[in-house]
C-alpha atoms as a PDB file:
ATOM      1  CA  UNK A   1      28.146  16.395 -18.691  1.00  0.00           C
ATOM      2  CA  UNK A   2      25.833  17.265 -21.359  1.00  0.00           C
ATOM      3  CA  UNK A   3      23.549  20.021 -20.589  1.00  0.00           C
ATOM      4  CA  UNK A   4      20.277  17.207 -21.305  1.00  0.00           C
ATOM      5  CA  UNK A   5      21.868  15.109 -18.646  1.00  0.00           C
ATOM      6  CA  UNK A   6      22.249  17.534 -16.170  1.00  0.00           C
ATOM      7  CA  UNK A   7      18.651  18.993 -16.616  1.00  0.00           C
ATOM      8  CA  UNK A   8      16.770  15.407 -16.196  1.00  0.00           C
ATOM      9  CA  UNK A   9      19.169  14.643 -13.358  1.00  0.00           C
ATOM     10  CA  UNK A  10      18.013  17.903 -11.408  1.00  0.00           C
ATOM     11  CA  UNK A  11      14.450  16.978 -12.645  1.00  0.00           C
ATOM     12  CA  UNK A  12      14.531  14.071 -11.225  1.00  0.00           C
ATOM     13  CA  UNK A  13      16.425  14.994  -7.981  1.00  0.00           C
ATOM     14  CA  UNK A  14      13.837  18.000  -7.130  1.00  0.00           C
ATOM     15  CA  UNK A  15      11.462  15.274  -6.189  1.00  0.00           C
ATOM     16  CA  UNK A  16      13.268  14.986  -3.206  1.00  0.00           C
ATOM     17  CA  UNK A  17      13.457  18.455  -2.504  1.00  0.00           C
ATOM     18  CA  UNK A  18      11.670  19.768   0.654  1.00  0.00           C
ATOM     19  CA  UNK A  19       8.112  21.577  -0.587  1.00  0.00           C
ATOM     20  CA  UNK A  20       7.502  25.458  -0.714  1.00  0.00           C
ATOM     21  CA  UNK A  21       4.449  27.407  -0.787  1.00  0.00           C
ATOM     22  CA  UNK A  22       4.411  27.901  -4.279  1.00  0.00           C
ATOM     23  CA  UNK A  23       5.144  23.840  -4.719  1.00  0.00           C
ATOM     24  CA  UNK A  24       2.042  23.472  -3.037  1.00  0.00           C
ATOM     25  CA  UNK A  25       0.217  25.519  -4.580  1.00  0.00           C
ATOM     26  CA  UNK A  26       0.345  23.767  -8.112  1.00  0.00           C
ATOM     27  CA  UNK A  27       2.204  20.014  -7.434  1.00  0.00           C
ATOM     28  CA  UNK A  28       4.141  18.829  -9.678  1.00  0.00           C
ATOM     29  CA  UNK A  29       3.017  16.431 -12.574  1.00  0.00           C
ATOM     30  CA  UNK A  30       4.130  12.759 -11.999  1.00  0.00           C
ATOM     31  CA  UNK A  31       6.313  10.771 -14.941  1.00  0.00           C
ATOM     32  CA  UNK A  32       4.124   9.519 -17.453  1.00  0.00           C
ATOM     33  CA  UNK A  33       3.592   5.907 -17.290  1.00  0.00           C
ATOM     34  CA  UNK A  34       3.214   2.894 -19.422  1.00  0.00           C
ATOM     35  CA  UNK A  35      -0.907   2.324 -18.350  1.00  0.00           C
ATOM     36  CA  UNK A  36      -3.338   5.110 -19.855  1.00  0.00           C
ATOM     37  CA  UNK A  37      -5.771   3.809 -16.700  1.00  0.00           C
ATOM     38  CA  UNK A  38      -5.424   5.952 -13.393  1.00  0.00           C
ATOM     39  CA  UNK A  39      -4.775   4.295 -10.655  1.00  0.00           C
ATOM     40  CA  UNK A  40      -8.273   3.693  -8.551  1.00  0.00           C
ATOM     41  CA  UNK A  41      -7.049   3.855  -4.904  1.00  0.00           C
ATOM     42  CA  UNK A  42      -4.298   6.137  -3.239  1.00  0.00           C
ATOM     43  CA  UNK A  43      -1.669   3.169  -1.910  1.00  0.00           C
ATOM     44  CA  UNK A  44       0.912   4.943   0.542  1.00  0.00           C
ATOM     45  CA  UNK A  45       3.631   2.803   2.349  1.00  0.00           C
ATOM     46  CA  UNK A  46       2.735   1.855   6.342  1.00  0.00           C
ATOM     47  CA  UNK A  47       4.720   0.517   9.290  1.00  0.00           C
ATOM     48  CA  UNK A  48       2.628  -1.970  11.500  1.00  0.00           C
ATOM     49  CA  UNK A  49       4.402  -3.916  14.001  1.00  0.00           C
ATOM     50  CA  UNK A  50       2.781  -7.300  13.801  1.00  0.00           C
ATOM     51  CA  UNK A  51       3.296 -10.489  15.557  1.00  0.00           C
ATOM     52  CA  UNK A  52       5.785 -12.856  13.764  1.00  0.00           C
ATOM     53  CA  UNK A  53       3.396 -15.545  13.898  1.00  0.00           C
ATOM     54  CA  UNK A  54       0.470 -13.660  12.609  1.00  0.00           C
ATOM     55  CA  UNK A  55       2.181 -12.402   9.299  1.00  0.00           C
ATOM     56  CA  UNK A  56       3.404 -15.649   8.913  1.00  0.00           C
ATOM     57  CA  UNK A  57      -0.233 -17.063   8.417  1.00  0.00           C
ATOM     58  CA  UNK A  58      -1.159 -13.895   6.606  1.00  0.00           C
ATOM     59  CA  UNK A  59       1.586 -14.989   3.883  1.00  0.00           C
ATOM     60  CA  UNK A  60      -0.018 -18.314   3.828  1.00  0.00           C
ATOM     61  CA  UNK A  61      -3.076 -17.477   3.581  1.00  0.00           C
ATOM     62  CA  UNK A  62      -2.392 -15.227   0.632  1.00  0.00           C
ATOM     63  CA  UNK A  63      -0.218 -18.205  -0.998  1.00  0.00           C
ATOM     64  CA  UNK A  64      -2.887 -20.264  -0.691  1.00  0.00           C
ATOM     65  CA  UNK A  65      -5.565 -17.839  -2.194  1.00  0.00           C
ATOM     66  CA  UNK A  66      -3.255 -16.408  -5.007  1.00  0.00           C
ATOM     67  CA  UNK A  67      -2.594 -20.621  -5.938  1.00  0.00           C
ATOM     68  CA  UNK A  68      -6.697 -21.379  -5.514  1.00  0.00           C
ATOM     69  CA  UNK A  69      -7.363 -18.156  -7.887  1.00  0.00           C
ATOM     70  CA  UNK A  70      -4.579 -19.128 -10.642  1.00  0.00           C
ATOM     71  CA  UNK A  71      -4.685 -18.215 -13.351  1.00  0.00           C
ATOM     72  CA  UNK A  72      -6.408 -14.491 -12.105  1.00  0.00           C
ATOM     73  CA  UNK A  73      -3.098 -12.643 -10.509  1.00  0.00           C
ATOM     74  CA  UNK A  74      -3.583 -11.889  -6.870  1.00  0.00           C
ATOM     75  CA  UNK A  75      -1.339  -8.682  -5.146  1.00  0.00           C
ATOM     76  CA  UNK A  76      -0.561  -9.079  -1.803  1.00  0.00           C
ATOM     77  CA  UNK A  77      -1.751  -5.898  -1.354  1.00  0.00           C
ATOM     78  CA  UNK A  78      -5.186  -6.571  -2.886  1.00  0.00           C
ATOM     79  CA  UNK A  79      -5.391  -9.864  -0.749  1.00  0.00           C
ATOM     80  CA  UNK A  80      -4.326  -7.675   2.808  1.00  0.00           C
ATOM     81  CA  UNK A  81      -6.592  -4.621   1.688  1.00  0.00           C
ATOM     82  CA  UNK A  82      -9.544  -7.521   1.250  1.00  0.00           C
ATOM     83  CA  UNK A  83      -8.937  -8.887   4.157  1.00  0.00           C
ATOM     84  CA  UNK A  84      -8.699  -5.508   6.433  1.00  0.00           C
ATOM     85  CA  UNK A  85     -12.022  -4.687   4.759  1.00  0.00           C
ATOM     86  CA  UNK A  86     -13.805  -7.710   5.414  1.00  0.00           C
ATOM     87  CA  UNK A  87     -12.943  -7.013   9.084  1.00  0.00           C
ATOM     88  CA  UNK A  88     -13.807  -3.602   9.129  1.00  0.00           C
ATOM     89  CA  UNK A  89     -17.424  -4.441   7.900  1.00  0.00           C
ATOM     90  CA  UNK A  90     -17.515  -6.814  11.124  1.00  0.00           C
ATOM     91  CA  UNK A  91     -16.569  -4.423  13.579  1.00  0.00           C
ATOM     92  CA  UNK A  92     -18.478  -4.956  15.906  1.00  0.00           C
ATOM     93  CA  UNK A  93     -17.222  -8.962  16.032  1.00  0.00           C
ATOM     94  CA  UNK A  94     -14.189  -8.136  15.959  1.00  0.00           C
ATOM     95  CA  UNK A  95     -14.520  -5.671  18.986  1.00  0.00           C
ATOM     96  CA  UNK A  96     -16.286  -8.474  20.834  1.00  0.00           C
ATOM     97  CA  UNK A  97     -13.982 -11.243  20.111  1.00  0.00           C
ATOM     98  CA  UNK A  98     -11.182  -8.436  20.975  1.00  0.00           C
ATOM     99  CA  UNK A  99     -12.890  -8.152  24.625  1.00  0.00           C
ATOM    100  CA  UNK A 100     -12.930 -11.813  25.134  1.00  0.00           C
ATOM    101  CA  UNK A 101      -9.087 -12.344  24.075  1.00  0.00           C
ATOM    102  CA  UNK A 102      -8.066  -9.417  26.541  1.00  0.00           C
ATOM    103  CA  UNK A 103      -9.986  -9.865  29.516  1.00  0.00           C
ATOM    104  CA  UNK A 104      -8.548 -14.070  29.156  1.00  0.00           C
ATOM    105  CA  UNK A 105      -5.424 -13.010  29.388  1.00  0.00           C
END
């Protein structure tokens, strides 16, 4: 193995390395990419555990909003993120529809 090889394969596989103190205390630089624009929000990957039924209208709606928006390109992401932050800014209907679905049941 050529001594380049070797080098960008342990570069790449310290990224899964646990951290140190010194690590921490100056991160590492991330692989240059293709866009010169950062990246405006900080996206990390979530478990919810929805019901079936639910994210199955979620992906329709988003179908249906990504096809009424054509030609602008719609992440399902973006759509989700919209949608979570619409609801947040209605808190307080959501809380009281909430109460009314629970206390029906």
């Amino acid at each position: 193995m050529s001594e380049d090889r070797a080098k960008r394969i342990a570069t790449l596989s310290s990224r899964f390395t646990p951290a140190t103190d010194a690590d921490e205390a100056a991160p590492a630089q991330p692989p240059a990419v293709a866009s010169a624009a950062p990246p405006t929000r900080t996206r990390g990957r979530h478990t919810f555990y929805l019901d079936s039924a639910l994210v199955a209208r979620l992906d329709r709606a988003y179908r249906d909003a990504a096809h009424e928006l054509y030609p602008v390109e719609v992440n399902k992401s973006d759509y989700l993120e919209a949608v979570l932050t619409y609801a947040l800014e209605r808190a307080p209907e959501v809380k009281a529809a909430l109460r009314v679905q629970l206390e029906g049941a």
